[in-house]
N, C-alpha and C. Protein backbone atom coordinates (compact mmCIF):
# COMPACT_ATOMS: atom_id res chain seq x y z
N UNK A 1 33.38 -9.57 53.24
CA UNK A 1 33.03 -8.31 52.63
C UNK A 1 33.58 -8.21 51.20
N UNK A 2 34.90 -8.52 51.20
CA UNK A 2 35.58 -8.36 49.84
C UNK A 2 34.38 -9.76 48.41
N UNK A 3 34.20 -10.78 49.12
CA UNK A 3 33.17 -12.04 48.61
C UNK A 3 32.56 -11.52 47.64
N UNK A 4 31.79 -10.39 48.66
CA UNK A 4 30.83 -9.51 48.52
C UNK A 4 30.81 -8.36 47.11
N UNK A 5 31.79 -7.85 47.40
CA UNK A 5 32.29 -6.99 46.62
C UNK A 5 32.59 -7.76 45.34
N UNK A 6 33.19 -8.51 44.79
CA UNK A 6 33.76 -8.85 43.87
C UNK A 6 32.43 -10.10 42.93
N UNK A 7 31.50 -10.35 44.06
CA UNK A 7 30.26 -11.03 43.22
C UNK A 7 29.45 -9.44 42.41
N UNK A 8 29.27 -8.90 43.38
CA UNK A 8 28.45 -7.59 42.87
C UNK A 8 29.17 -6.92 41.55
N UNK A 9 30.39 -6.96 41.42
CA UNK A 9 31.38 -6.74 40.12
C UNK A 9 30.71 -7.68 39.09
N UNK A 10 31.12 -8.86 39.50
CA UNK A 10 30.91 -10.10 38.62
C UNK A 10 29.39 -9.94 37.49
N UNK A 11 28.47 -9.78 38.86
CA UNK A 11 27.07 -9.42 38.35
C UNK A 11 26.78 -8.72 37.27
N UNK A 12 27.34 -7.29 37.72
CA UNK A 12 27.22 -6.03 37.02
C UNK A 12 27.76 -6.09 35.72
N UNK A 13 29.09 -6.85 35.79
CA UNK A 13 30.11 -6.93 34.36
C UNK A 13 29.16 -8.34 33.01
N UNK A 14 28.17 -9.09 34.51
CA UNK A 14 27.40 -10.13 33.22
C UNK A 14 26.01 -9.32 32.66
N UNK A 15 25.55 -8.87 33.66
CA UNK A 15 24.30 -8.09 33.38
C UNK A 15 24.47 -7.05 32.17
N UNK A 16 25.67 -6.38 31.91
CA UNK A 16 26.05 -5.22 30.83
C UNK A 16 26.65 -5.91 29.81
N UNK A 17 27.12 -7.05 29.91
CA UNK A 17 27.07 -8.12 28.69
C UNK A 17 25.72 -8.38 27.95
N UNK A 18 24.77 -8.60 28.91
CA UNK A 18 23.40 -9.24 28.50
C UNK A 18 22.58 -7.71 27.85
N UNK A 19 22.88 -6.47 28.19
CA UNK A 19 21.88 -5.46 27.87
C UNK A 19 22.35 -5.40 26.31
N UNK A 20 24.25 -5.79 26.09
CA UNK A 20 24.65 -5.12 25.00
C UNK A 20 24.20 -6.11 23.94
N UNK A 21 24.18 -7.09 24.45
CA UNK A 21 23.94 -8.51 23.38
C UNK A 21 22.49 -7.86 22.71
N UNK A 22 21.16 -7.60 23.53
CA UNK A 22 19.99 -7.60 23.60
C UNK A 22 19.92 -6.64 22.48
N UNK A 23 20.47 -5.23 23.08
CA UNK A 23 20.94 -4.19 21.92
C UNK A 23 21.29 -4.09 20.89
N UNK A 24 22.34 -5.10 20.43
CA UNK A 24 22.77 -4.87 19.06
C UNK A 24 22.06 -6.13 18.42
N UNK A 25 21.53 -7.14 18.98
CA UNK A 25 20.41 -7.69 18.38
C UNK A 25 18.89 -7.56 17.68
N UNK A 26 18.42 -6.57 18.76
CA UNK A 26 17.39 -5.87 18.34
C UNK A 26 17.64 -5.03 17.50
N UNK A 27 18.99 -4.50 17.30
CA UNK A 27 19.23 -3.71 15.67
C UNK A 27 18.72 -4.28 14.77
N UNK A 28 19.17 -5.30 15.00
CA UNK A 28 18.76 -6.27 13.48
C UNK A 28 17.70 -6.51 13.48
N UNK A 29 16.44 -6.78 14.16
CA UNK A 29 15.42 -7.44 14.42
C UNK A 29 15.13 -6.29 13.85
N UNK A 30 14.97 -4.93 14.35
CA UNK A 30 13.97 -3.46 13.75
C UNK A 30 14.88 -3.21 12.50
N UNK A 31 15.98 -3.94 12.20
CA UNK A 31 16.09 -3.56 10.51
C UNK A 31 15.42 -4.61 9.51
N UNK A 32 14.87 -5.61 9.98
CA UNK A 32 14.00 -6.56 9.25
C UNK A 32 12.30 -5.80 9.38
N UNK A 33 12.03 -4.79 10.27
CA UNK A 33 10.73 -4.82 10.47
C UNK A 33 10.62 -3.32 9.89
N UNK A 34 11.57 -3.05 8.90
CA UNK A 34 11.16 -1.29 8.94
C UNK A 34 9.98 -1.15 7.85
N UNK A 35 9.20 0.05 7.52
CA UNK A 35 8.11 0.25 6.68
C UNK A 35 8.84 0.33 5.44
N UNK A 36 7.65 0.12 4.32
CA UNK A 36 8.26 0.00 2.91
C UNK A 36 8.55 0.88 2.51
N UNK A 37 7.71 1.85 2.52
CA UNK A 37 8.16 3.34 1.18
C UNK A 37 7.48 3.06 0.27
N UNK A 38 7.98 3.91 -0.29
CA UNK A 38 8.27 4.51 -2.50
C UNK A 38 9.32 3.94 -2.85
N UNK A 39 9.18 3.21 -3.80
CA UNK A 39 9.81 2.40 -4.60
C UNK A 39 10.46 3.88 -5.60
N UNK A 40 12.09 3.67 -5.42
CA UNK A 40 12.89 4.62 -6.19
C UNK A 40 13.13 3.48 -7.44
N UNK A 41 14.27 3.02 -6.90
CA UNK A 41 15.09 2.29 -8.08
C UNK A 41 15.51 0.49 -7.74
N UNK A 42 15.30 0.24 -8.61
CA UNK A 42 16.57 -1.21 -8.72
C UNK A 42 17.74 -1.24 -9.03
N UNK A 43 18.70 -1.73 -8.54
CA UNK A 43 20.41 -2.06 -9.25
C UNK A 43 20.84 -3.22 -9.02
N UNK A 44 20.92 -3.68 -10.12
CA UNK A 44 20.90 -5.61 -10.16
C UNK A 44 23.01 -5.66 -10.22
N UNK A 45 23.58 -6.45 -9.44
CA UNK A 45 24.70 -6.74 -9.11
C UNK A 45 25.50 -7.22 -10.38
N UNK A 46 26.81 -7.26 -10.68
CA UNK A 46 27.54 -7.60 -11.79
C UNK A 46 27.09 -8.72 -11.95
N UNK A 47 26.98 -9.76 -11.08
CA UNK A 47 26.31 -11.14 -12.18
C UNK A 47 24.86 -11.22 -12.19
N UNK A 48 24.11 -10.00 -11.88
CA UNK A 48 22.43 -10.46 -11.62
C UNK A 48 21.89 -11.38 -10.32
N UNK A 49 23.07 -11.47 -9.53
CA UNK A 49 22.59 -12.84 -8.52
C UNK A 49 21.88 -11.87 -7.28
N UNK A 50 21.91 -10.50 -7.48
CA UNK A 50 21.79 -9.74 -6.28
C UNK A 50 20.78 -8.37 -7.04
N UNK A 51 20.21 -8.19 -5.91
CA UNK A 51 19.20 -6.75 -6.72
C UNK A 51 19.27 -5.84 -5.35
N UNK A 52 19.89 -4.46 -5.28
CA UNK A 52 19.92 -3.68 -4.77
C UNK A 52 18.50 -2.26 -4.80
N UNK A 53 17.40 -2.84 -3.84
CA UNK A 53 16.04 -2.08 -4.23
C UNK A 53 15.88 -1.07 -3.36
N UNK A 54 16.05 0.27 -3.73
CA UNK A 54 15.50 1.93 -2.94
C UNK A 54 14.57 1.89 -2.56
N UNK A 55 13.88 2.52 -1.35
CA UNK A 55 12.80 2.97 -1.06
C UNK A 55 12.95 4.71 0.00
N UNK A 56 11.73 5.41 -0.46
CA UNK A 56 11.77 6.52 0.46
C UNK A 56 10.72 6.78 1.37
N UNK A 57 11.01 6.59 2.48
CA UNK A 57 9.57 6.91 3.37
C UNK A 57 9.77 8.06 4.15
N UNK A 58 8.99 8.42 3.87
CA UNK A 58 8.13 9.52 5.37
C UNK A 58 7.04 9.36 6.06
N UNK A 59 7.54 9.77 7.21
CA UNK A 59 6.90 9.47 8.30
C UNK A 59 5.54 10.51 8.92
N UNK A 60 5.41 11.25 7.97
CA UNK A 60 4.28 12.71 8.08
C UNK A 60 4.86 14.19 7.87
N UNK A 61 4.27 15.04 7.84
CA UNK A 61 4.39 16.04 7.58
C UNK A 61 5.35 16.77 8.50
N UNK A 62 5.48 16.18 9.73
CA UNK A 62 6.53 16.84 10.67
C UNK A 62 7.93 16.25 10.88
N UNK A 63 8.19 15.14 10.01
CA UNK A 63 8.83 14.51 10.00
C UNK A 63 9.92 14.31 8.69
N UNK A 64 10.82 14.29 8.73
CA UNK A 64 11.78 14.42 7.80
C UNK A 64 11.90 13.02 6.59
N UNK A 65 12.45 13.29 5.46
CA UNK A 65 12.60 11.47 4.46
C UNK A 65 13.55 10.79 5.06
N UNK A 66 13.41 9.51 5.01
CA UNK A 66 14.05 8.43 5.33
C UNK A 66 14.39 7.52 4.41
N UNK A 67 15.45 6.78 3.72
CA UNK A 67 15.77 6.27 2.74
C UNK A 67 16.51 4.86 3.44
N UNK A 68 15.22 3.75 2.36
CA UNK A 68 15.81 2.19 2.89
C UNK A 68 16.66 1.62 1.92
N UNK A 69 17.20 0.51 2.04
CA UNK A 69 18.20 -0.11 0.94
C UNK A 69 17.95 -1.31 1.00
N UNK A 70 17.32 -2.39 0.21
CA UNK A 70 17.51 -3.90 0.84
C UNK A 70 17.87 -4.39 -0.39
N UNK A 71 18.88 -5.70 -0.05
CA UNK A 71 19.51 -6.74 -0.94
C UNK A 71 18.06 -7.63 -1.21
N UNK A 72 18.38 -7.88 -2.68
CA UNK A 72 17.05 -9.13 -2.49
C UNK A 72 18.10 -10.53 -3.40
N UNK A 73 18.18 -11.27 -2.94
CA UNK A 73 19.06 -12.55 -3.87
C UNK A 73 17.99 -13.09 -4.51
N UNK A 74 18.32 -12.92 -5.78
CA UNK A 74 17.58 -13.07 -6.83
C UNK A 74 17.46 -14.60 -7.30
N UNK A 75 17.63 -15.30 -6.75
CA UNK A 75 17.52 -16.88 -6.73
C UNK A 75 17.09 -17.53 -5.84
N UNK A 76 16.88 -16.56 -4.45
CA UNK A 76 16.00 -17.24 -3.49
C UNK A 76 14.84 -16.86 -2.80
N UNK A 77 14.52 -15.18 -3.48
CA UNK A 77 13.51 -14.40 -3.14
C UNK A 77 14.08 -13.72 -1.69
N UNK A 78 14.79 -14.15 -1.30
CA UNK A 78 14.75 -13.85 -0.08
C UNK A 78 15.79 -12.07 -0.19
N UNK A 79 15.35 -11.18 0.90
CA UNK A 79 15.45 -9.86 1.08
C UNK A 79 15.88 -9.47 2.42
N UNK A 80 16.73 -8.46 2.89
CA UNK A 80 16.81 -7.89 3.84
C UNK A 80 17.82 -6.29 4.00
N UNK A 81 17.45 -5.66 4.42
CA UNK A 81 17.48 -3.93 4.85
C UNK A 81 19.35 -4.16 5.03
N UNK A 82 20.06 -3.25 4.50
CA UNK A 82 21.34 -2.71 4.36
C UNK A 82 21.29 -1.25 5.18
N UNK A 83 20.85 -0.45 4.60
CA UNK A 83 20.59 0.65 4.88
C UNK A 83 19.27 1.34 5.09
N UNK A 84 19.44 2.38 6.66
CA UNK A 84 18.32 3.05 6.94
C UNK A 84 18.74 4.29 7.45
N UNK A 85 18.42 5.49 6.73
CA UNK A 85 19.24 6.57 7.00
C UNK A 85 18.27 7.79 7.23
N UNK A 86 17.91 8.10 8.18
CA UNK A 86 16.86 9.40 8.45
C UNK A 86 17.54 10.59 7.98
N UNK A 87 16.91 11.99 7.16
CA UNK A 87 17.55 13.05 6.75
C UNK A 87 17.81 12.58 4.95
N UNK A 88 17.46 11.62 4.20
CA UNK A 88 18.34 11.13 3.06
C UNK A 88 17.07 10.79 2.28
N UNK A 89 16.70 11.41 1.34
CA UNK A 89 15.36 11.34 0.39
C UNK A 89 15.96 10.48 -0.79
N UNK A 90 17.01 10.68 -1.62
CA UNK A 90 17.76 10.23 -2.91
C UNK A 90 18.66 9.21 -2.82
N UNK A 91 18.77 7.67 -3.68
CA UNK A 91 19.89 7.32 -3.40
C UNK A 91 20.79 7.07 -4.26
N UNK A 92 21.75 6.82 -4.37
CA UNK A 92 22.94 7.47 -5.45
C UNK A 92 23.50 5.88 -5.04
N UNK A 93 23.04 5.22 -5.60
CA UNK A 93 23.79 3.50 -5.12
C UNK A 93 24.87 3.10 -6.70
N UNK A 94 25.80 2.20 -6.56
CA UNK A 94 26.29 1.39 -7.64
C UNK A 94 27.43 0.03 -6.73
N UNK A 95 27.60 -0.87 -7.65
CA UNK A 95 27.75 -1.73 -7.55
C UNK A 95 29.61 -1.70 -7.43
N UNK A 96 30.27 -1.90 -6.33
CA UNK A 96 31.85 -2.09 -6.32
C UNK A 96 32.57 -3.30 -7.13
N UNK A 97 31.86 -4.29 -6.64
CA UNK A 97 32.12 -5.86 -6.71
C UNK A 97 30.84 -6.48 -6.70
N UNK A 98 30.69 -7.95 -6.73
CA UNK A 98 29.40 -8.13 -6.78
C UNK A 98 29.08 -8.95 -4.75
N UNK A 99 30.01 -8.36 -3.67
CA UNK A 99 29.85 -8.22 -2.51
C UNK A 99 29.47 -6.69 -1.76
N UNK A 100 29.77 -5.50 -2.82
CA UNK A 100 30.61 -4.77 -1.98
C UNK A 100 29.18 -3.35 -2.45
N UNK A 101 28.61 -2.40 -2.23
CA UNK A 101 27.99 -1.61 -2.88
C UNK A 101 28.51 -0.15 -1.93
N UNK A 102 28.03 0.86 -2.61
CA UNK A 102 28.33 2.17 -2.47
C UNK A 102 26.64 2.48 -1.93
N UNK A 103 26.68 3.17 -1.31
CA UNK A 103 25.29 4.20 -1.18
C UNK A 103 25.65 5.02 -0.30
N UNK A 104 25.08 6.30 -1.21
CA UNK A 104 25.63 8.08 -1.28
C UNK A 104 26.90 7.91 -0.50
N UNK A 105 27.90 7.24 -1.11
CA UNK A 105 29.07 7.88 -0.34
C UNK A 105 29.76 6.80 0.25
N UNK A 106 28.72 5.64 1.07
CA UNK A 106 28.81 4.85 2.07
C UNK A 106 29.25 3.29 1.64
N UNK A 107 30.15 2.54 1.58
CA UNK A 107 30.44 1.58 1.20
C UNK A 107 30.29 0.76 2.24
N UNK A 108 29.15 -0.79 1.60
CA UNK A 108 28.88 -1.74 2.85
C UNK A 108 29.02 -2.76 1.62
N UNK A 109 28.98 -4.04 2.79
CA UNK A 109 29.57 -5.62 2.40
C UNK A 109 28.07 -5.77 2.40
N UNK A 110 27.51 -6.41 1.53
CA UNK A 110 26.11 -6.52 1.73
C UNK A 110 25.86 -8.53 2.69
N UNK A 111 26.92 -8.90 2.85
CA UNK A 111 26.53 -9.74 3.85
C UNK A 111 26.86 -9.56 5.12
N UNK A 112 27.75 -8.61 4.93
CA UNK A 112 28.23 -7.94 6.76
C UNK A 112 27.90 -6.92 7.33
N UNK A 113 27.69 -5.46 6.61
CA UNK A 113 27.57 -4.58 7.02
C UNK A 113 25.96 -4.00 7.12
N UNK A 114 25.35 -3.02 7.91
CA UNK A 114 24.51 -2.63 7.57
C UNK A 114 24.57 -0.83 8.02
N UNK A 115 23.80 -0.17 7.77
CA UNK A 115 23.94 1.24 8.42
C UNK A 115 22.80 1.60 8.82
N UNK A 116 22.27 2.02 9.95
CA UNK A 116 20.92 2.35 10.27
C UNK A 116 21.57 3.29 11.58
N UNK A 117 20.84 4.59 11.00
CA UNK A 117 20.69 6.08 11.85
C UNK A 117 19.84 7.04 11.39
C-alpha cells in the first residue's frame, strides 16, 4: 500500500515538473509570435550593435493598447520581443549599458530578461 502511495507522489511531483517546463516555455514561444503594431520609435544601443524597436497594438475597439519592445542585433538581422505589456500605449525606453535597457520604469537584460503581462 505504502509502494503505492509513494509511486502516485512520485508521478504527481514528475507530471507538475512537466506542466511547468511546458508553461514557461510556451512563454517564450507566444513572445516570438506576438502581432506587429505601429511602429513608435527606434533606440539604437551605445555602440549601435543593438536597436531597441516600439510598437503599439490594439486589439479592437473593446480592447485596451498593448505595447511591444523587440531587440533587433544589428549585425545579424536577427530580432526578438523583450517586452509585452497590455494597458501601456507610450514607451519611454533608454539605454543603461549597452546590455541593460529601461522601459517606462522597467529595467531588463536584453539577453535574459523579458516582461510579458
Amino acid at each position: 500500500m505504502i509502494e503505492k502511495i509513494k509511486k502516485h507522489w512520485v508521478l504527481t511531483f514528475i507530471m507538475l515538473i512537466i506542466i511547468f517546463m511546458v508553461v514557461r516555455c510556451n512563454t517564450r514561444v507566444v513572445m516570438l509570435d506576438l502581432p506587429i503594431g505601429e511602429h513608435l520609435e527606434n533606440l539604437d544601443s551605445p555602440t549601435g550593435e543593438y536597436t531597441l524597436r516600439s510598437y503599439r497594438y490594439s486589439g479592437g475597439a473593446t480592447v485596451d493598447w498593448t505595447l511591444r519592445v523587440e531587440v533587433l542585433n544589428n549585425e545579424t538581422n536577427k530580432k526578438y520581443n523583450i517586452y509585452w505589456v497590455y494597458h501601456e500605449k507610450d514607451a519611454e525606453m533608454k539605454w543603461l549599458d549597452e546590455e541593460t535597457v529601461e522601459i517606462n520604469g522597467t529595467k531588463l537584460n536584453i539577453f535574459k530578461d523579458y516582461l510579458f503581462k
